[in-house]
C-alpha atoms as a PDB file:
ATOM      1  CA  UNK A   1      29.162  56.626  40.873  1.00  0.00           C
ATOM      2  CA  UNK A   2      29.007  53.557  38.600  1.00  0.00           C
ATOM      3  CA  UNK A   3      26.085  51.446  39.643  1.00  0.00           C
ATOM      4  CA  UNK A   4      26.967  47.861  41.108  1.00  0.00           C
ATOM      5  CA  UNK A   5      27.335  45.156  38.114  1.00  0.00           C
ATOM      6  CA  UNK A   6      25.039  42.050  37.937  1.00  0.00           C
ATOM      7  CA  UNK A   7      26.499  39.010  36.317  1.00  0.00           C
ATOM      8  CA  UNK A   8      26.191  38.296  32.541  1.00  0.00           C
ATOM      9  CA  UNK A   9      26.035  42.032  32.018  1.00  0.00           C
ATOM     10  CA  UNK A  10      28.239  44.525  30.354  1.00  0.00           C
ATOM     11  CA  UNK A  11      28.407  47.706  32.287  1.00  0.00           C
ATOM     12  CA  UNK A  12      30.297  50.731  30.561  1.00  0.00           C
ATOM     13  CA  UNK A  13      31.947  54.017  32.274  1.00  0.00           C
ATOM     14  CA  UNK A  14      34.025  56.246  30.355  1.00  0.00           C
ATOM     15  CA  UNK A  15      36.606  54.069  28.900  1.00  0.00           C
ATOM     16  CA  UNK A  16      36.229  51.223  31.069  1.00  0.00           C
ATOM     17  CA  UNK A  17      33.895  47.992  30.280  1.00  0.00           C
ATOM     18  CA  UNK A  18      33.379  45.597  33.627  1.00  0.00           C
ATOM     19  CA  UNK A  19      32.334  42.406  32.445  1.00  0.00           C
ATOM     20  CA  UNK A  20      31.717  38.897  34.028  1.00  0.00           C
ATOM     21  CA  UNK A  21      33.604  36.501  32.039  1.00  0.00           C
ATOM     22  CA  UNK A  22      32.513  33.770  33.042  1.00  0.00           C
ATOM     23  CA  UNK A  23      28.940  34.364  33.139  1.00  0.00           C
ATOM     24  CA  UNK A  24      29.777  35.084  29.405  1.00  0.00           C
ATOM     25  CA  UNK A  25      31.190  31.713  28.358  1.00  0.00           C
ATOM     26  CA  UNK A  26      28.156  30.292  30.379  1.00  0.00           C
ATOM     27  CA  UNK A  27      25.991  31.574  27.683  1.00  0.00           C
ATOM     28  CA  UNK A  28      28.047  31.466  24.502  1.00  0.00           C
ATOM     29  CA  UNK A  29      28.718  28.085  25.508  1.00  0.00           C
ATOM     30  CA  UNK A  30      25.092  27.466  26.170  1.00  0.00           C
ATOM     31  CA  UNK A  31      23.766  29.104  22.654  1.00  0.00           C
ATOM     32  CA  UNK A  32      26.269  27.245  20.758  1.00  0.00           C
ATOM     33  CA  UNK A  33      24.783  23.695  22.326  1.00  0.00           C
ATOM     34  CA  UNK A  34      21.336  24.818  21.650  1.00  0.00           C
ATOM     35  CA  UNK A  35      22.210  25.700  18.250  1.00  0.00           C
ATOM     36  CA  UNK A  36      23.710  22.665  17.540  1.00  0.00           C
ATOM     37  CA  UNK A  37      20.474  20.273  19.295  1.00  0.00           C
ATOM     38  CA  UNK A  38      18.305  22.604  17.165  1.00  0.00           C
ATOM     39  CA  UNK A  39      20.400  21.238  13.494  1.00  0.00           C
ATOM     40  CA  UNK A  40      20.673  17.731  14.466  1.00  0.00           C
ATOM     41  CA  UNK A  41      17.102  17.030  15.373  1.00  0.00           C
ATOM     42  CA  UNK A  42      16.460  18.695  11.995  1.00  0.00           C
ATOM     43  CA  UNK A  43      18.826  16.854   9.792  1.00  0.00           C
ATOM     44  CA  UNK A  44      18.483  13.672  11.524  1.00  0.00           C
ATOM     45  CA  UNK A  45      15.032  12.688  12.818  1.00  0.00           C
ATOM     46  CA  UNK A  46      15.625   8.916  13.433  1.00  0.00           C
ATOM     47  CA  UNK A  47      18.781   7.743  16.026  1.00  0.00           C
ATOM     48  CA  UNK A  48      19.219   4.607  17.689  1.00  0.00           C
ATOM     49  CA  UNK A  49      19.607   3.475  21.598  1.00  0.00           C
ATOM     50  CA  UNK A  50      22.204   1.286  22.651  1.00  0.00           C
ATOM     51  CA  UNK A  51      19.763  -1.164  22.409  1.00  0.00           C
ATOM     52  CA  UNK A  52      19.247  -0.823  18.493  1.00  0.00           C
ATOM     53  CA  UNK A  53      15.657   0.386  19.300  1.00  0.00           C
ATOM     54  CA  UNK A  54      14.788   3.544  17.142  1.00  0.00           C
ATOM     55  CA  UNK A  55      13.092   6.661  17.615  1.00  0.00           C
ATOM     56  CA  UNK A  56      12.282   8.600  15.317  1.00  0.00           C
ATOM     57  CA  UNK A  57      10.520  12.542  15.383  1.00  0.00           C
ATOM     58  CA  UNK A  58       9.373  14.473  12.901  1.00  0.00           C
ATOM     59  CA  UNK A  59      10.885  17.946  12.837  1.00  0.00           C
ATOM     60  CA  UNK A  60      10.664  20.327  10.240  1.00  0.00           C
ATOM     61  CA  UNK A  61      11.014  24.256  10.128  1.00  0.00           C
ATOM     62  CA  UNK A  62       7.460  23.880   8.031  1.00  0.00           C
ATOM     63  CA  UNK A  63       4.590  22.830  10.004  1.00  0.00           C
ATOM     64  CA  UNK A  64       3.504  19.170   9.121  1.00  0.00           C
ATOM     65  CA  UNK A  65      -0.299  18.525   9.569  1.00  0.00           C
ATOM     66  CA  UNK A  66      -1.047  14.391   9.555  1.00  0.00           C
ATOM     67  CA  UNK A  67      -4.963  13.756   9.108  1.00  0.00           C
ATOM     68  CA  UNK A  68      -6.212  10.681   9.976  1.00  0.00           C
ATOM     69  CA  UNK A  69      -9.531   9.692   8.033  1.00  0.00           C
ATOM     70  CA  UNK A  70     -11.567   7.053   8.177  1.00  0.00           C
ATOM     71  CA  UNK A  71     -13.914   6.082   5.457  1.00  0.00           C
ATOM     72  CA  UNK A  72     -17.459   4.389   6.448  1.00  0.00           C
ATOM     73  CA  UNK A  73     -20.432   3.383   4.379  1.00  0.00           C
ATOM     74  CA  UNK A  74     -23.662   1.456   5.998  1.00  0.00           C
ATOM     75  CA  UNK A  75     -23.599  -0.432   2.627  1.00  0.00           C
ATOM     76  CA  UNK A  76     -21.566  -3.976   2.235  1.00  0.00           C
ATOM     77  CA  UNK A  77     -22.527  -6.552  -0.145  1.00  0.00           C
ATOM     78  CA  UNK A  78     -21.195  -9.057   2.568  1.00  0.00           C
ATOM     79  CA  UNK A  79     -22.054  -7.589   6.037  1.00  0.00           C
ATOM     80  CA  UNK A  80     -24.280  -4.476   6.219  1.00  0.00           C
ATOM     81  CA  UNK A  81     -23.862  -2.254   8.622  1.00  0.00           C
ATOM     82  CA  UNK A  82     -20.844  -3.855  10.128  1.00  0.00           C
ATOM     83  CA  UNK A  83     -19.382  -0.202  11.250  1.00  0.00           C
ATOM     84  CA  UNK A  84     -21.973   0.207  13.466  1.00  0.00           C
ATOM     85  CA  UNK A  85     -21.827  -3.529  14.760  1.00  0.00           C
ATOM     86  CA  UNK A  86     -20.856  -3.929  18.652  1.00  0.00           C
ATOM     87  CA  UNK A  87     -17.718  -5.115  19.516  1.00  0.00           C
ATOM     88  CA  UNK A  88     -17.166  -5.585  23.561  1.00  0.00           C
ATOM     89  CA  UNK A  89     -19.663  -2.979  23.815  1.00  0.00           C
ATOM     90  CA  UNK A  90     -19.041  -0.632  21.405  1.00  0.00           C
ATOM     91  CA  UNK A  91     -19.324   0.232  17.860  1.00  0.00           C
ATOM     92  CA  UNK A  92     -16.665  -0.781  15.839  1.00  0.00           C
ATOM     93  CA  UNK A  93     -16.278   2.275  14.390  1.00  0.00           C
ATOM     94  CA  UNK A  94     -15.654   3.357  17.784  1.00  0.00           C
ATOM     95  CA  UNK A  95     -12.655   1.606  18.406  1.00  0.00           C
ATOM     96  CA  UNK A  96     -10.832   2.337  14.961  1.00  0.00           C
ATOM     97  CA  UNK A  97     -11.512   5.996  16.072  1.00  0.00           C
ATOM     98  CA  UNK A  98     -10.364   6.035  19.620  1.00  0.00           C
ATOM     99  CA  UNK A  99      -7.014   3.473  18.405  1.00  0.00           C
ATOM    100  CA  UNK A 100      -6.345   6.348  15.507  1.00  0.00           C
ATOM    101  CA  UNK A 101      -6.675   8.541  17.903  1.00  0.00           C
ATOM    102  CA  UNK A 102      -4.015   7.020  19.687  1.00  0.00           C
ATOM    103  CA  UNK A 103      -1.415   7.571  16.930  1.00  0.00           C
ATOM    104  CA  UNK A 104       1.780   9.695  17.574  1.00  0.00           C
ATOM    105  CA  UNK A 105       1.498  11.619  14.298  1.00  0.00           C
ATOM    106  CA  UNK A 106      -2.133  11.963  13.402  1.00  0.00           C
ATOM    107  CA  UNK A 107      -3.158  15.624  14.438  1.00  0.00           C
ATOM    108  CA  UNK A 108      -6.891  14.828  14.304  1.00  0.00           C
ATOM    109  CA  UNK A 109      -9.306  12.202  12.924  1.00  0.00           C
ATOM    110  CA  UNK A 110     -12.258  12.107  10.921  1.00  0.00           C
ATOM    111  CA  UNK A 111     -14.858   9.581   9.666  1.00  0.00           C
ATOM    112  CA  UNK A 112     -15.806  10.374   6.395  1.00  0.00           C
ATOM    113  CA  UNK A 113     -19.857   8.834   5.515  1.00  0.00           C
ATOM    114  CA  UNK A 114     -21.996   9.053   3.115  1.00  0.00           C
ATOM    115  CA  UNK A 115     -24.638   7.635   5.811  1.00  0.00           C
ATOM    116  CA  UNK A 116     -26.432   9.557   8.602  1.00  0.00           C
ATOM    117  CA  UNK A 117     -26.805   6.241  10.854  1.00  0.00           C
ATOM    118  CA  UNK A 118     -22.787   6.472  11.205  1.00  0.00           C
ATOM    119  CA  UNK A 119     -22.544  10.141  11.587  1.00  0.00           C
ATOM    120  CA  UNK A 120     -25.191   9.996  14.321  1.00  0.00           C
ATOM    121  CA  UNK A 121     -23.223   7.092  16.139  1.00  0.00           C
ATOM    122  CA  UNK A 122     -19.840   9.102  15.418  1.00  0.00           C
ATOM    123  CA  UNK A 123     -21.179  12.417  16.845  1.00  0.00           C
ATOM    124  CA  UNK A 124     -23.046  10.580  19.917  1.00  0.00           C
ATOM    125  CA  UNK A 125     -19.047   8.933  21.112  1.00  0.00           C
ATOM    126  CA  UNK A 126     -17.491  12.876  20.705  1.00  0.00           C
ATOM    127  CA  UNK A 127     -15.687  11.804  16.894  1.00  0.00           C
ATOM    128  CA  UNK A 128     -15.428  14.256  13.912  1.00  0.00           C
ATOM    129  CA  UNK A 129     -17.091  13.612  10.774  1.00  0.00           C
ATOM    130  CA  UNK A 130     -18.330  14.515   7.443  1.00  0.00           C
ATOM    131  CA  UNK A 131     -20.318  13.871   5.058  1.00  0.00           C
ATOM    132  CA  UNK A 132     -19.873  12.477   1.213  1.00  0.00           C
ATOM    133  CA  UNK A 133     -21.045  11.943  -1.948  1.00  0.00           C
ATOM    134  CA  UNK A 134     -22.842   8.174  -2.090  1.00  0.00           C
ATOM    135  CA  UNK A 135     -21.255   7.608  -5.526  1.00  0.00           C
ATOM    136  CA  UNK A 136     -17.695   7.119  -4.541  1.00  0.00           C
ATOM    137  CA  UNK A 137     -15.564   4.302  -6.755  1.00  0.00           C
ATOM    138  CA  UNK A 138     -13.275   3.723  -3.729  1.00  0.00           C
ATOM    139  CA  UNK A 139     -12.490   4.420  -0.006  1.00  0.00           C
ATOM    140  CA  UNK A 140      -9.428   6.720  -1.768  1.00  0.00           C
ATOM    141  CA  UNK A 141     -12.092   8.993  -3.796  1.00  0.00           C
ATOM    142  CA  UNK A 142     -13.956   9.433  -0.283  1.00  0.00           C
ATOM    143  CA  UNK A 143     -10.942  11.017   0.911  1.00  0.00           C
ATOM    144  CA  UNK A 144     -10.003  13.362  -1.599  1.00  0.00           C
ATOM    145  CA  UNK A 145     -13.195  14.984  -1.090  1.00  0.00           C
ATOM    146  CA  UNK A 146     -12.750  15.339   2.543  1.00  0.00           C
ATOM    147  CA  UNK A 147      -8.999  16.468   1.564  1.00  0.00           C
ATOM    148  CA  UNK A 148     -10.446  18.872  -0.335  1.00  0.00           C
ATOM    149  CA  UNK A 149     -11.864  20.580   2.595  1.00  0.00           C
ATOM    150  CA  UNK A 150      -9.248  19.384   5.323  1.00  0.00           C
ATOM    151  CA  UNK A 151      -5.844  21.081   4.508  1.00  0.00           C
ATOM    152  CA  UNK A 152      -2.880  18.848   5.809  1.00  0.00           C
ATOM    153  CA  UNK A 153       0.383  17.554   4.536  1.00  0.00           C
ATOM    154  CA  UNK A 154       0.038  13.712   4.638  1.00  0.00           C
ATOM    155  CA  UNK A 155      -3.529  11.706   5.081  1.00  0.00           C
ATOM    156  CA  UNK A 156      -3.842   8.036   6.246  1.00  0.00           C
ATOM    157  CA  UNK A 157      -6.722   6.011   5.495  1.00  0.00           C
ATOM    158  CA  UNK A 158      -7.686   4.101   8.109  1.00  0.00           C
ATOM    159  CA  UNK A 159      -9.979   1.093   7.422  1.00  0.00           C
ATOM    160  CA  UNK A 160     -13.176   1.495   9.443  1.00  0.00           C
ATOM    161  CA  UNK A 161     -13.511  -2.843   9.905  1.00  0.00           C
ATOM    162  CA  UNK A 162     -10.295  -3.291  11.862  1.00  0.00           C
ATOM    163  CA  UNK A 163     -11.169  -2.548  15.511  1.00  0.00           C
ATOM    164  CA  UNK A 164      -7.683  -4.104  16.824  1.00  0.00           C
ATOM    165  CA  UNK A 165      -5.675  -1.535  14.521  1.00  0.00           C
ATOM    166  CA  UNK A 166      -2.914  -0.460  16.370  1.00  0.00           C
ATOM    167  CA  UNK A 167      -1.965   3.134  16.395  1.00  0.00           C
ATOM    168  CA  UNK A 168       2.255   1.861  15.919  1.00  0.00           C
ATOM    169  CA  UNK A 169       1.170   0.765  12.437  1.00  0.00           C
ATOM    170  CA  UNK A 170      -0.158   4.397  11.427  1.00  0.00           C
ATOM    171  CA  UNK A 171       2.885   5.560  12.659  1.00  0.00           C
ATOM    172  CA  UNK A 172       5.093   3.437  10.804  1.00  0.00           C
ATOM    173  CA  UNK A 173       2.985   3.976   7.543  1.00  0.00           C
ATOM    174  CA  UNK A 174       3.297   7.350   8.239  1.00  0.00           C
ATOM    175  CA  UNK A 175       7.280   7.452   8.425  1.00  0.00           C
ATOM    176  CA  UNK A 176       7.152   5.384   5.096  1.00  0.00           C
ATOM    177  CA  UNK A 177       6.393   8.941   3.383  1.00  0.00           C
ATOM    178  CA  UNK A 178       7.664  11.813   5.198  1.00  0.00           C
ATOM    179  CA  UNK A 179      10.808  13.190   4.767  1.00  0.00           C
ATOM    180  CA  UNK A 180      10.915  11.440   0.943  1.00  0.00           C
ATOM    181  CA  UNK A 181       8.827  14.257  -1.583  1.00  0.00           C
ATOM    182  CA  UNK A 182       9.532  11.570  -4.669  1.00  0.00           C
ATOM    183  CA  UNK A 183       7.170   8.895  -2.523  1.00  0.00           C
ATOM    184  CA  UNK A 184       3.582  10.162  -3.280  1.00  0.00           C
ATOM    185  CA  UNK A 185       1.787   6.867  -1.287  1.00  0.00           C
ATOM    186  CA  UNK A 186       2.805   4.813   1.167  1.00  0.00           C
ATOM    187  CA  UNK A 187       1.647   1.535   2.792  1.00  0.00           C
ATOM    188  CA  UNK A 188       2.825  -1.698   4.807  1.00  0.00           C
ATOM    189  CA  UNK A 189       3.641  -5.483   4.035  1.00  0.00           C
ATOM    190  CA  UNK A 190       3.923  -8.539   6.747  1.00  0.00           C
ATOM    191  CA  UNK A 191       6.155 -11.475   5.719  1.00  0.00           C
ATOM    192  CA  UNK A 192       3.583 -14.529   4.827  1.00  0.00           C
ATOM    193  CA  UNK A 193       3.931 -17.311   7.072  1.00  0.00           C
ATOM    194  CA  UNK A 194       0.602 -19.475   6.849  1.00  0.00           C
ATOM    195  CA  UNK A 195       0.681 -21.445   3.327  1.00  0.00           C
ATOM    196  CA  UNK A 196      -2.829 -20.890   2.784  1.00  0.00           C
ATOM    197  CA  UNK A 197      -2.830 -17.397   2.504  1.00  0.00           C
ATOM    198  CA  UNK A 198      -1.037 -17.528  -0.502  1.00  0.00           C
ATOM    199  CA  UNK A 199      -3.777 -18.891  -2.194  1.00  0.00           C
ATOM    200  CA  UNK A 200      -6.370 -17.182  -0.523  1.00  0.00           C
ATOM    201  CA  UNK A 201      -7.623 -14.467  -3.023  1.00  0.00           C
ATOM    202  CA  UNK A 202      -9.119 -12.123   0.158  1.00  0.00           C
ATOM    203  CA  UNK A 203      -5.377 -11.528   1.148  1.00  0.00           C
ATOM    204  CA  UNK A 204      -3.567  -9.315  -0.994  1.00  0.00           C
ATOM    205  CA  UNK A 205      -0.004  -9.943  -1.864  1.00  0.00           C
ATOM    206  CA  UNK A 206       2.549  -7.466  -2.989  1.00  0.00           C
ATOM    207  CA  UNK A 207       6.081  -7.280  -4.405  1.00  0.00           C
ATOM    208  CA  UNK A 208       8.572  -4.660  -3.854  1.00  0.00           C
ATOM    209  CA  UNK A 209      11.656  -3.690  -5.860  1.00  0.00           C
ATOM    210  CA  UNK A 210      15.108  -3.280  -3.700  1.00  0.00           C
ATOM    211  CA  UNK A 211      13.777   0.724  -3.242  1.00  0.00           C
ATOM    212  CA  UNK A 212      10.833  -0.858  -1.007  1.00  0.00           C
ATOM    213  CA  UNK A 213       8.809   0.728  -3.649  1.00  0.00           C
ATOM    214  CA  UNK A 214       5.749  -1.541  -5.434  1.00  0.00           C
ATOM    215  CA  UNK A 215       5.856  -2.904  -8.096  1.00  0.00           C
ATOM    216  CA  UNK A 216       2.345  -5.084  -8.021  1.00  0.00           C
ATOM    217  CA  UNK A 217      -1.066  -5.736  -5.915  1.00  0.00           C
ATOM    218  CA  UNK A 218      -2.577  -8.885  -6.475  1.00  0.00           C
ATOM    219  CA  UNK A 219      -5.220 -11.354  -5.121  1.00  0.00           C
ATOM    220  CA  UNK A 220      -2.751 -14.101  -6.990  1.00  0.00           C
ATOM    221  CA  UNK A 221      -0.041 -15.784  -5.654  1.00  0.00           C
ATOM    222  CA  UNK A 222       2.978 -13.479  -6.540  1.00  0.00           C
ATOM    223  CA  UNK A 223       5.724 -13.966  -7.697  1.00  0.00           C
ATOM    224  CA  UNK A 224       5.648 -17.282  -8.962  1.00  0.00           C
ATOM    225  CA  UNK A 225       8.127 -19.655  -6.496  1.00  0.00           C
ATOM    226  CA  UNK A 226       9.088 -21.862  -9.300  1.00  0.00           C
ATOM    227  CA  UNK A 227      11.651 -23.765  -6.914  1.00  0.00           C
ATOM    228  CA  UNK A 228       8.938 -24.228  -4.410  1.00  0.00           C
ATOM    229  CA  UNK A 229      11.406 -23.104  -1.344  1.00  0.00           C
ATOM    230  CA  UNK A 230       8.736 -21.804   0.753  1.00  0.00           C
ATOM    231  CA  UNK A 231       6.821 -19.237   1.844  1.00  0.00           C
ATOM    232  CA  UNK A 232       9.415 -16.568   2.558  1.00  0.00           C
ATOM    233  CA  UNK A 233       9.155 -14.578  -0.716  1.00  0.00           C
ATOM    234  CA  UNK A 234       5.373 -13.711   0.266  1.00  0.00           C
ATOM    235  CA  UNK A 235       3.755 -10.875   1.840  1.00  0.00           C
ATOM    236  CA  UNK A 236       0.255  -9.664   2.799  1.00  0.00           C
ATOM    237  CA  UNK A 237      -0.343  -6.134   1.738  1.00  0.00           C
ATOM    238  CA  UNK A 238      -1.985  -4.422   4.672  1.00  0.00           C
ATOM    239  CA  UNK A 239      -4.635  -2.118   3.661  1.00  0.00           C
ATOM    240  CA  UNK A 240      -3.421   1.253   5.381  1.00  0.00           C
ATOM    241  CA  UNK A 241      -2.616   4.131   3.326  1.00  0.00           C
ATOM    242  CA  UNK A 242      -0.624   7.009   3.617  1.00  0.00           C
ATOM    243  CA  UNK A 243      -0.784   9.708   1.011  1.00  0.00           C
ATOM    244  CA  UNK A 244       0.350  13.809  -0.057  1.00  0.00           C
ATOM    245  CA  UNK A 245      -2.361  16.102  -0.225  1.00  0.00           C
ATOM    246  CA  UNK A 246      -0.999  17.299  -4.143  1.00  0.00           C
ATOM    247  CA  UNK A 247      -1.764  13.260  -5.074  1.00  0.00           C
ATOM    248  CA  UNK A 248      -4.739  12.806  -3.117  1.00  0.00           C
ATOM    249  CA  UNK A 249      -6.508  15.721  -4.954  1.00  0.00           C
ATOM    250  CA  UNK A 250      -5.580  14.668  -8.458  1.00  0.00           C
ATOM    251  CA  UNK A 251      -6.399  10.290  -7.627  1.00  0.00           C
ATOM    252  CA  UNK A 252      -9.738  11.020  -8.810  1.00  0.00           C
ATOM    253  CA  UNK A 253      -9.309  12.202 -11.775  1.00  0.00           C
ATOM    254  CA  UNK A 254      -6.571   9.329 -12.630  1.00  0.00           C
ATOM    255  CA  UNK A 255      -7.285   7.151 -15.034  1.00  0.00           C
ATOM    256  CA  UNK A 256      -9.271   3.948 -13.867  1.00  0.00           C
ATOM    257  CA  UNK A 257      -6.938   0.688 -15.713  1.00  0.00           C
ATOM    258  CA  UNK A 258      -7.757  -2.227 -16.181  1.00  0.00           C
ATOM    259  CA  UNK A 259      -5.749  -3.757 -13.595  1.00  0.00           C
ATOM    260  CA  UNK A 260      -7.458  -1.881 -11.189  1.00  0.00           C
ATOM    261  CA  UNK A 261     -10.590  -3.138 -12.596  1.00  0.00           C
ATOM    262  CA  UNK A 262      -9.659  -6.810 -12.629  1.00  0.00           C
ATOM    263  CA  UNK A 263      -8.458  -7.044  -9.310  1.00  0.00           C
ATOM    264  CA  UNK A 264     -10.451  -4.447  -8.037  1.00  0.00           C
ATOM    265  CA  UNK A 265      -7.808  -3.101  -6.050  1.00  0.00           C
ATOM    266  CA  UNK A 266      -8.177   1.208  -5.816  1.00  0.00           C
ATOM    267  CA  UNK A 267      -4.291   0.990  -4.811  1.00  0.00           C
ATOM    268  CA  UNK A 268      -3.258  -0.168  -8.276  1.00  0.00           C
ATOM    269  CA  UNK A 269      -4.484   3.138 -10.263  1.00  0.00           C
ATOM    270  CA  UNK A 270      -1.431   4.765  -9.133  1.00  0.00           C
ATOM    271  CA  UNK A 271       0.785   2.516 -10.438  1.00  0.00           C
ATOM    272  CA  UNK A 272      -0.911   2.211 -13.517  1.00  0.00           C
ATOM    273  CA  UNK A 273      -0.616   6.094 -13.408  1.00  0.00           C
ATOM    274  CA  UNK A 274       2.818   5.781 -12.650  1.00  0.00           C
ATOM    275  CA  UNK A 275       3.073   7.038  -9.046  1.00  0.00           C
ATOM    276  CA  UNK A 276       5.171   5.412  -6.282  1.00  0.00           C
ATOM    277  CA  UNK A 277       4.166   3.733  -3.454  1.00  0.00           C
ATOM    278  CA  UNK A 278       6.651   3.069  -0.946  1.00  0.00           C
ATOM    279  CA  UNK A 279       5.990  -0.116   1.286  1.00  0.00           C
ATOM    280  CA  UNK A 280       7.429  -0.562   5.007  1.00  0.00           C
ATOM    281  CA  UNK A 281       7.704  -4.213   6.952  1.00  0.00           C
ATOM    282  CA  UNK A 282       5.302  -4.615   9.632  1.00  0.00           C
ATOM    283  CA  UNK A 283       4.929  -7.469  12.156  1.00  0.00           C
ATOM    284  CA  UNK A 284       1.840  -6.168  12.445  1.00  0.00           C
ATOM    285  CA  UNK A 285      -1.805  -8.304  11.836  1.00  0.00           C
ATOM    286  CA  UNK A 286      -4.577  -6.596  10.440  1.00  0.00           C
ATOM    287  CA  UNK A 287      -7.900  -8.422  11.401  1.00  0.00           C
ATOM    288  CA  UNK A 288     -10.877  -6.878   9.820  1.00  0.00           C
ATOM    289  CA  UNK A 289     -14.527  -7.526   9.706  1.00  0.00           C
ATOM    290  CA  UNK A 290     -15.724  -8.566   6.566  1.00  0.00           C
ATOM    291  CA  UNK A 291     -18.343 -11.058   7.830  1.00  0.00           C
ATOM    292  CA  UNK A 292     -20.460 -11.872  10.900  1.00  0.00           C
ATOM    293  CA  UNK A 293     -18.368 -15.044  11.751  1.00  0.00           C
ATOM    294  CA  UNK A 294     -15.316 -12.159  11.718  1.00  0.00           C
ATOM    295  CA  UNK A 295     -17.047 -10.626  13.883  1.00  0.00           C
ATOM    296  CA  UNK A 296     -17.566 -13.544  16.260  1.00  0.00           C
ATOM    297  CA  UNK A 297     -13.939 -13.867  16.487  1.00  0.00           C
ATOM    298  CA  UNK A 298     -12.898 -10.665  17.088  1.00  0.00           C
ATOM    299  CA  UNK A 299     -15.851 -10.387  19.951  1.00  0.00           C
ATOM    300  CA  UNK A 300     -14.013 -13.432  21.219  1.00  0.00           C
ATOM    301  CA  UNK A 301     -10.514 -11.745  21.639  1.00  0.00           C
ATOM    302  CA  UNK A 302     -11.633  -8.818  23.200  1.00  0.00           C
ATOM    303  CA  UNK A 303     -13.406 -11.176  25.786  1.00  0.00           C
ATOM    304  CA  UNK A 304     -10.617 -13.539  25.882  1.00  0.00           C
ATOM    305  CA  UNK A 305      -7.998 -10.135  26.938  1.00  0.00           C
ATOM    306  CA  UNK A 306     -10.793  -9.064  29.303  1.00  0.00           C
ATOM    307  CA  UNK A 307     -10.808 -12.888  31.103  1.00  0.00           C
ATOM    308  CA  UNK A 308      -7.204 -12.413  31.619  1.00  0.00           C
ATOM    309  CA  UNK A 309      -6.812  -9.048  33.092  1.00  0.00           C
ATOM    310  CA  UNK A 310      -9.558 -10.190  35.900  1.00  0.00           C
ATOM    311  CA  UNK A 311      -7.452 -13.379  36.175  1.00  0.00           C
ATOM    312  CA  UNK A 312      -4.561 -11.852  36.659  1.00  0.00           C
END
């Protein structure tokens, strides 16, 4: 006796094959769809909602690890010990960590120290760290020695003074890399709007070529507007970087140039080593802490937002 036949199943007696059709163009039809998601979210990781607002995943048959490091040293010529300083409460450091923690991409996060004051602090709020070498030339040789270490795919320095950092700007540095193997470094510009930041040899300007790629770092105004039409060919490099493990490794045994030394910009020894750095728009503004009065302000904002959620 042939048994009773469930749907979707193919059941065979003799010469006869009892099958439930459509139960069986259910789940073609349903394989082919899931096939087809499965492609497009790998060949296309950025689409658009009718509102022109895009989203954009990562996908990739390869798993991507994004580590998030943030280099800290007690020592500063201008403001000791500002990582440890309290902002609303807390140690700065503390709220660069818990904002990169806050990042879409990052996988993890790690303050990298050559100082057991920070470690302590980082270890006492639940953060990862590790310690360095105290003879470091920049932030960027910090983190190749933690990279050495910490296998991932992409790394993003995150500036340890800029408590207000928000976690859409890593993301957005991030994107500036992945997906593009030719782009070893990535970072962001804002557009320039105050006049006196032009001048002002604490913000860094930059200047792209039409591939969003830099060509130059400096503390002078550049390029030169020699029609004097404005302001609108400026932009403030923003000090977050993104960069591949392969590059990370080998920046510290590139060649220190003179530019570098000049400006005393760490970002300029790959382009005097001829990598590429890829640079994204932001309308984001970084506010870090280079001084107590900077710190007065920013101590001032955080109370300011506070006033206004009791007010309101």
């Amino acid at each position: 006796m042939m048994p009773s036949a469930m749907p979707g199943l193919f059941i065979c007696s003799r010469s006869v094959v009892v099958a439930d059709t459509v139960s069986l163009f259910n789940a073609t039809f349903y394989l082919l769809i899931t096939s087809f998601v499965s492609l497009y979210q790998q060949v296309a990781p950025c689409f658009h909602s009718s509102s022109d607002e895009a989203f954009c995943v990562i996908h990739s048959g390869v798993r991507t690890r994004i580590l998030g490091i943030i280099p800290a040293r007690f020592a500063s010529s201008r403001f000791p010990g500002k990582a440890l300083a309290s902002v609303a409460g807390k140690p700065m450091l503390q709220h660069v960590y818990e904002r990169a923690k806050a990042s879409r991409y990052l996988d993890d996060v790690i303050v990298a120290t050559d100082d057991e004051r920070i470690a302590g602090v980082v270890r006492q709020f639940g953060g990862r760290v590790r310690m360095t070498r105290a003879d470091h030339f920049s932030g960027t040789d910090r983190l190749a020695e933690v990279a050495a270490s910490e296998p991932a795919t992409l790394y993003v320095n995150i500036q340890g003074d800029e408590p207000l950092i928000e976690p859409e700007a890593i993301d957005a540095a991030i994107l500036s890399v992945h997906g593009d193997d030719a782009v070893s470094m990535g970072t962001l510009k804002r557009r320039i709007v105050d006049p006196t930041d032009i001048v002002d040899t604490n913000v860094v300007k930059v200047v792209t070529n039409l591939l969003n790629d830099a060509i130059y770092f400096s503390r002078c105004p550049i390029p030169y507007e020699r029609d004097g039409r404005g302001v609108s060919l400026y932009a403030k490099h923003i000090g977050l970087y993104v960069y591949r493990r392969d590059f990370l490794l080998a920046y510290p045994d590139l060649t220190i140039g003179p530019l570098e030394r000049a400006e005393r910009l760490e970002q300029l020894r790959a382009l005097e080593n001829g990598y590429r750095i890829r640079v994204v728009d932001t309308e984001y503004e970084s506010l870090g802490v280079d001084t107590p009065e900077d710190l007065e302000r920013v101590n001032q904002l955080f109370a300011a937002v506070a006033n206004s959620f009791e007010a309101g």
